[in-house]
Every structure is written in C-alpha cells, then in structure tokens.
C-alpha atoms as a PDB file:
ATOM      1  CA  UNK A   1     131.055 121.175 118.214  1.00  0.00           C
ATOM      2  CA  UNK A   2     132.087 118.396 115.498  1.00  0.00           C
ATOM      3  CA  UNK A   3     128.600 117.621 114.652  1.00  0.00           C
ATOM      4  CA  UNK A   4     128.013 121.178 113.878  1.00  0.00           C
ATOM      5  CA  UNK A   5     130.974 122.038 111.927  1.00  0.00           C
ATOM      6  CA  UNK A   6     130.511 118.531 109.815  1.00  0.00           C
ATOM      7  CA  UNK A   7     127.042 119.435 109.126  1.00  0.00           C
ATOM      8  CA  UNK A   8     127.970 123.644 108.297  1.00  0.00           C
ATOM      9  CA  UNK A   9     130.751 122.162 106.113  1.00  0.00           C
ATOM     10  CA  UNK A  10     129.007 119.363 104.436  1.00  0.00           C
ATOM     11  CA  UNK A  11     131.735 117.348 105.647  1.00  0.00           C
ATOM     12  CA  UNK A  12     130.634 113.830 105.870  1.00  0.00           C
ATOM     13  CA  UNK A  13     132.414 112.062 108.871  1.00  0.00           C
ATOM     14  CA  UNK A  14     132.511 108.192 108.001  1.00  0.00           C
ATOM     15  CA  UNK A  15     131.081 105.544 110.906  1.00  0.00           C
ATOM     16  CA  UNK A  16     134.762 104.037 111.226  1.00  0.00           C
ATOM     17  CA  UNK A  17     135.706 107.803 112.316  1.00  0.00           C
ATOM     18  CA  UNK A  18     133.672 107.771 115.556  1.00  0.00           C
ATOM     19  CA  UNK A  19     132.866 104.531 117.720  1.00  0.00           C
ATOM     20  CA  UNK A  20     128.907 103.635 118.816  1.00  0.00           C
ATOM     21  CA  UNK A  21     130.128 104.551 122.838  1.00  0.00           C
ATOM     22  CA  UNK A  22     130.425 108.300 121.211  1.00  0.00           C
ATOM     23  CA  UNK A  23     128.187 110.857 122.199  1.00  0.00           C
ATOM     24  CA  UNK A  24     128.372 112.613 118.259  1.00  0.00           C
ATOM     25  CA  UNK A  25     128.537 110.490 115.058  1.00  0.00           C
ATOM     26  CA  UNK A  26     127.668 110.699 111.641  1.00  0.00           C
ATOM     27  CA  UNK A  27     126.657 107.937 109.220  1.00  0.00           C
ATOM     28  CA  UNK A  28     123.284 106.618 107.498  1.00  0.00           C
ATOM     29  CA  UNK A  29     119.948 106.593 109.291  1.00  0.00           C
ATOM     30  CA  UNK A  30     117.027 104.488 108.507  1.00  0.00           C
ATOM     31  CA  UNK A  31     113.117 104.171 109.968  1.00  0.00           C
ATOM     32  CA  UNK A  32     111.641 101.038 110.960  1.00  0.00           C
ATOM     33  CA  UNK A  33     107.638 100.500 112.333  1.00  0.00           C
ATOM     34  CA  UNK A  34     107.584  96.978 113.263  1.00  0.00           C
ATOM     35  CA  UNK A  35     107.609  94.699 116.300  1.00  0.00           C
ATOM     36  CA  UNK A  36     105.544  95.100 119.164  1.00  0.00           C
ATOM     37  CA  UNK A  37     107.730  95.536 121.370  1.00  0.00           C
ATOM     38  CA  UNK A  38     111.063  97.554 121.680  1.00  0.00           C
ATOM     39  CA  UNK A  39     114.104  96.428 123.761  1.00  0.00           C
ATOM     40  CA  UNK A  40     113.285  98.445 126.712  1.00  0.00           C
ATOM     41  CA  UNK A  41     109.588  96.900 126.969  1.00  0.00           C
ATOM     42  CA  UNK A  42     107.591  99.529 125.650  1.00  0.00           C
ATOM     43  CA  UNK A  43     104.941  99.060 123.179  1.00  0.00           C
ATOM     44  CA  UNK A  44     106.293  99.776 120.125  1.00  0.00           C
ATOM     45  CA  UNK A  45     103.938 103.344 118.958  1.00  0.00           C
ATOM     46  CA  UNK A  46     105.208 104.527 114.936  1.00  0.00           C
ATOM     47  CA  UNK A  47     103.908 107.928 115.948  1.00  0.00           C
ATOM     48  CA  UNK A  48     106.461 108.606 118.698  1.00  0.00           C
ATOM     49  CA  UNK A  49     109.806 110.538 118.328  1.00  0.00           C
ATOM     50  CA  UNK A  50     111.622 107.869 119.445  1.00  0.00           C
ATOM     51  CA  UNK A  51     114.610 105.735 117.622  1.00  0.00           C
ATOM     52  CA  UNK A  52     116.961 102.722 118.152  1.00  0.00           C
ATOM     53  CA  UNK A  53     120.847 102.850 118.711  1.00  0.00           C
ATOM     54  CA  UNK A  54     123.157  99.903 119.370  1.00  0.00           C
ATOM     55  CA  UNK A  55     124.861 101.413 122.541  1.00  0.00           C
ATOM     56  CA  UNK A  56     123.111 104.393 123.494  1.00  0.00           C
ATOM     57  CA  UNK A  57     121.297 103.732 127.174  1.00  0.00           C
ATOM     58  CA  UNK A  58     117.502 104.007 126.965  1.00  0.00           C
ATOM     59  CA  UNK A  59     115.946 106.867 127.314  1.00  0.00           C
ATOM     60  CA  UNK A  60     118.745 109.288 125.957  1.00  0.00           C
ATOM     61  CA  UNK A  61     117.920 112.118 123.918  1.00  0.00           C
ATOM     62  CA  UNK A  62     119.485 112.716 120.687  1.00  0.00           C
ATOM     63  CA  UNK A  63     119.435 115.295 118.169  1.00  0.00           C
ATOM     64  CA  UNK A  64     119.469 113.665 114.316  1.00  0.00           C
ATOM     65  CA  UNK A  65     120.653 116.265 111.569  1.00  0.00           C
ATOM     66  CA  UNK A  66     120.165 115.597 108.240  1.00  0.00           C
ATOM     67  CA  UNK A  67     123.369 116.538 106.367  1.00  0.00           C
ATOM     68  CA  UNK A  68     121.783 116.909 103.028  1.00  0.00           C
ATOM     69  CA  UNK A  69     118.959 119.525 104.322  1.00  0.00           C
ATOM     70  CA  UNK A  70     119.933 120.797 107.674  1.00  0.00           C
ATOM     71  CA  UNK A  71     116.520 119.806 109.369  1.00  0.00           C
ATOM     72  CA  UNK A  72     116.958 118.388 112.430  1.00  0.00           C
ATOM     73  CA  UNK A  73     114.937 116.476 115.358  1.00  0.00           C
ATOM     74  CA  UNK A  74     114.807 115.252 118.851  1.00  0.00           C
ATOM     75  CA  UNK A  75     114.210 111.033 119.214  1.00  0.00           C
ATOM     76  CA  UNK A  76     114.229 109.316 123.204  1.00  0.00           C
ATOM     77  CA  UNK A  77     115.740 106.252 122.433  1.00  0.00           C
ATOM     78  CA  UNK A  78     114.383 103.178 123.665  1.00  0.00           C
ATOM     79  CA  UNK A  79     115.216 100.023 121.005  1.00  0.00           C
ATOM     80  CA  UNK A  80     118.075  98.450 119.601  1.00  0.00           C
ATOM     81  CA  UNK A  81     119.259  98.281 116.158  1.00  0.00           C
ATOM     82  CA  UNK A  82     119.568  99.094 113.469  1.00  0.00           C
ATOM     83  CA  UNK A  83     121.070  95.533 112.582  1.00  0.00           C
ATOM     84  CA  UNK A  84     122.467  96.518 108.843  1.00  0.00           C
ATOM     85  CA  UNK A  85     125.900  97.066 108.407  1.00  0.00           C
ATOM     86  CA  UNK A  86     126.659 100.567 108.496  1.00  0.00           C
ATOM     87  CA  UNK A  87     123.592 102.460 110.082  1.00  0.00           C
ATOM     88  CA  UNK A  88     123.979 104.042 113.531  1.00  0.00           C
ATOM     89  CA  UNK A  89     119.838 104.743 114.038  1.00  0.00           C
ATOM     90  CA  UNK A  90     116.603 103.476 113.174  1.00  0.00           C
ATOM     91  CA  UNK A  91     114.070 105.741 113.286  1.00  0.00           C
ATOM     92  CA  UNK A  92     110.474 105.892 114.584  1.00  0.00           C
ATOM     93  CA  UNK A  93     107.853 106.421 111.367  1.00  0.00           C
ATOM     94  CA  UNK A  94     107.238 109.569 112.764  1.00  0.00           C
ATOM     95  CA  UNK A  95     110.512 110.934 113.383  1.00  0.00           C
ATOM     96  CA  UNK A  96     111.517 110.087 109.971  1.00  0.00           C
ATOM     97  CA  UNK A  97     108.435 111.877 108.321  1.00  0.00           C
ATOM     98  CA  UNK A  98     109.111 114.867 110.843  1.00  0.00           C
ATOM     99  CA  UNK A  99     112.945 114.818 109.277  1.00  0.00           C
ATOM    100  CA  UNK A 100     112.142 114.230 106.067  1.00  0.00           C
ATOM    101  CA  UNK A 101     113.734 111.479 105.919  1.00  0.00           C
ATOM    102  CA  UNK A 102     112.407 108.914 102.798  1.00  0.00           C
ATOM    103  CA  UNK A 103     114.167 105.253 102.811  1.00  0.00           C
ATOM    104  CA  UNK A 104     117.991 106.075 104.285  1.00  0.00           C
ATOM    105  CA  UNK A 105     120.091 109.092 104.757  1.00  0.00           C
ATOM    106  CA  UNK A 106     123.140 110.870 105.900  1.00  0.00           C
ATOM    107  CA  UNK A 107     122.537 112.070 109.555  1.00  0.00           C
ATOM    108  CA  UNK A 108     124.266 113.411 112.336  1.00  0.00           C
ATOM    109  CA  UNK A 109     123.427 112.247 116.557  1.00  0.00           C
ATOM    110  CA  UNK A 110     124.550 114.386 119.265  1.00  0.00           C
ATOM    111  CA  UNK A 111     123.072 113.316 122.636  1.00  0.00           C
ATOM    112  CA  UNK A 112     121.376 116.010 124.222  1.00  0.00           C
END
C-alpha cells in the first residue's frame, strides 16, 4: 500500500502527486470546531471522530496517519473543507487531540 510505504519511509508524497477523487493521499491536515452545522446536516459535535474532505462522499471512513509520529485514527466524514490552499482534511477537535495533532501537520488518508 502507498500510504504505508510513504509513511514506513518517511517519504512525504506532495498534494499535486495524488488528486482529491483518490482513495490515499498525503498532505497537511488541520482541526476546525466551528459552525453549527456541517455540510451533510448534522449538528456540528467537536467531540466526534469525524473530519471534512473536499470530495470524499459523506459518511466514508478514513484512516489519518501522522507522518511525523506514526499514530493514526479513524474520522466518518461528514463536512466540507478544508478551504486553505493545500490541506486535504479538517479535523474534528477530538480527532485531532486523539492524533496528536497541535495546529497543522503532515498526514496520510486511506479510506477504509
């Protein structure tokens, strides 16, 4: 698997190497904890595992792996975003916390 080599290796694969449609990629991650609502509907709750991905349908299940540590997590997505240049997820408060991650970082999605 090409997530799981990049992360072994410490290979960082840049966003412009893999599209959004892709079910791996590997680029900076963020959290987020406002709105009350997320793109889907649902109320938006900062203690779910859940995150936001431009193309990914609702409701798929990703794995995020930090590159820098290894740790990894499961999110359900169900928002949109992120909306800075260069991020391919948003993260839930919780998930975040749960990865460790603090402000951004270098993260690997493979839907599940």
């Amino acid at each position: 698997m090409l997530v799981a080599a990049a992360v072994m290796s410490g290979f960082i694969i840049s966003t412009s190497d893999m599209s959004y449609a892709s079910d791996n990629q590997c680029g900076v991650a963020s959290w987020y904890a406002a709105g009350s609502r997320t793109a889907n509907g649902e109320r938006m709750n900062a203690n779910a595992m859940t995150a936001a991905h431009k193309s990914l349908p609702f409701g798929t299940v990703v794995r995020v792996v930090d590159q820098n540590t290894g740790r990894s997590i499961q999110v359900r997505i169900n928002d949109r975003g992120p909306y800075v240049r260069g991020r391919i997820i948003d993260l839930s408060r919780a998930a975040a916390v749960r990865l460790g991650l603090h402000g951004v970082g270098k993260v690997c999605i493979a839907r599940i």
